[in-house]
Protein backbone atom coordinates (compact mmCIF):
# COMPACT_ATOMS: atom_id res chain seq x y z
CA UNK A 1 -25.09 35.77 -38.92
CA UNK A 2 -24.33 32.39 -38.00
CA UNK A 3 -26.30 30.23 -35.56
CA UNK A 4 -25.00 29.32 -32.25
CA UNK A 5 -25.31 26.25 -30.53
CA UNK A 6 -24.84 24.36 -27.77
CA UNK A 7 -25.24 27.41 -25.41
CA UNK A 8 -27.81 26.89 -22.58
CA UNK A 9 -30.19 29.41 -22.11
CA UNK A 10 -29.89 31.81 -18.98
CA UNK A 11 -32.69 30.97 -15.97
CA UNK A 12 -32.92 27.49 -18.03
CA UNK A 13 -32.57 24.57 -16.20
CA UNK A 14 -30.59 24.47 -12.66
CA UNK A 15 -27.87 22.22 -13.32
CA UNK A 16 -25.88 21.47 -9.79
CA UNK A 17 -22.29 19.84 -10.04
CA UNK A 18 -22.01 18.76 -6.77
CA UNK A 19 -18.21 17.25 -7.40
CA UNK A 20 -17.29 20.94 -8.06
CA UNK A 21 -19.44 22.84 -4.99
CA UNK A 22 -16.99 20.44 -2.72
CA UNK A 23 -13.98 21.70 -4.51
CA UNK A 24 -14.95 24.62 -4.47
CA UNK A 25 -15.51 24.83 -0.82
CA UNK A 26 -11.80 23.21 0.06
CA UNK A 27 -10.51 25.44 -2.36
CA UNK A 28 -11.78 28.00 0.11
CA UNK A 29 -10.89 26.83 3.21
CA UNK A 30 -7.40 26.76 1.99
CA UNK A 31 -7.35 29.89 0.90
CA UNK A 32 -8.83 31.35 4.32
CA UNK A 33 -6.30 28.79 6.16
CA UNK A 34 -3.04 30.67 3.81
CA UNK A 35 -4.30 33.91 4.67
CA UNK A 36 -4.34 33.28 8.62
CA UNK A 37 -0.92 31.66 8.02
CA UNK A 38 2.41 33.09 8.73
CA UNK A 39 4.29 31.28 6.02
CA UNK A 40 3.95 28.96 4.46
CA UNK A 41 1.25 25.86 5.15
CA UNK A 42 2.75 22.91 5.81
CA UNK A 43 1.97 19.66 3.87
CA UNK A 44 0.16 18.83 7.75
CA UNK A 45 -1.52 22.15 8.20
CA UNK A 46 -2.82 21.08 4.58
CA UNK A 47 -4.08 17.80 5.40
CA UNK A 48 -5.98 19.12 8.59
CA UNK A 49 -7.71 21.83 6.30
CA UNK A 50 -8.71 18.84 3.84
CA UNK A 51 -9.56 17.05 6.41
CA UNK A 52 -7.08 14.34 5.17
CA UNK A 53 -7.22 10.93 7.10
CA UNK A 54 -3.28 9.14 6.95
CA UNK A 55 -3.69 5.45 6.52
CA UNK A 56 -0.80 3.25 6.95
CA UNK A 57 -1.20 0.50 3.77
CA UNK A 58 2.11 -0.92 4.43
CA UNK A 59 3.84 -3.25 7.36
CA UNK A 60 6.71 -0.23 8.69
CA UNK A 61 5.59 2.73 6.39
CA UNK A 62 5.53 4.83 9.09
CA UNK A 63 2.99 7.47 9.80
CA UNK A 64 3.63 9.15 6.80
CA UNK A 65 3.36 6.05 4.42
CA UNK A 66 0.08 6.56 3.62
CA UNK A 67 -2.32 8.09 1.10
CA UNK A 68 0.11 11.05 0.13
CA UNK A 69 3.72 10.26 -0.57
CA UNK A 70 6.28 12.72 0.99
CA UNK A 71 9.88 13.35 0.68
């Protein structure tokens, strides 16, 4: 039988990603967010969910010339 490796043991040590918890968690509100939705959400239903903050970086960009590019 050959030896494995590299596996940590179960009840080890508690290793917290805290990166991926956050994702995680948005990754859930957007899922609870689709399932109240009729439709589709839209690109600003999506940004409220994330909690997305639009900052205008250029001189007459617009509202929308921000941190997300949109058609």
């Amino acid at each position: 039988m050959d030896e494995v490796t590299g596996v940590v043991p179960l009840g080890g040590g508690l290793v917290r990603d805290y990166v991926a918890l956050a994702e995680i968690e948005l990754c859930g509100e957007l899922i609870i967010a689709a399932s109240a939705a009729q439709g589709r959400l839209s690109l600003e239903s999506i940004d409220k969910v994330l909690k997305v903050a639009e900052v205008c970086t250029e001189p007459g960009a617009g509202p929308a010339g921000s941190l997300r590019s949109r058609p």
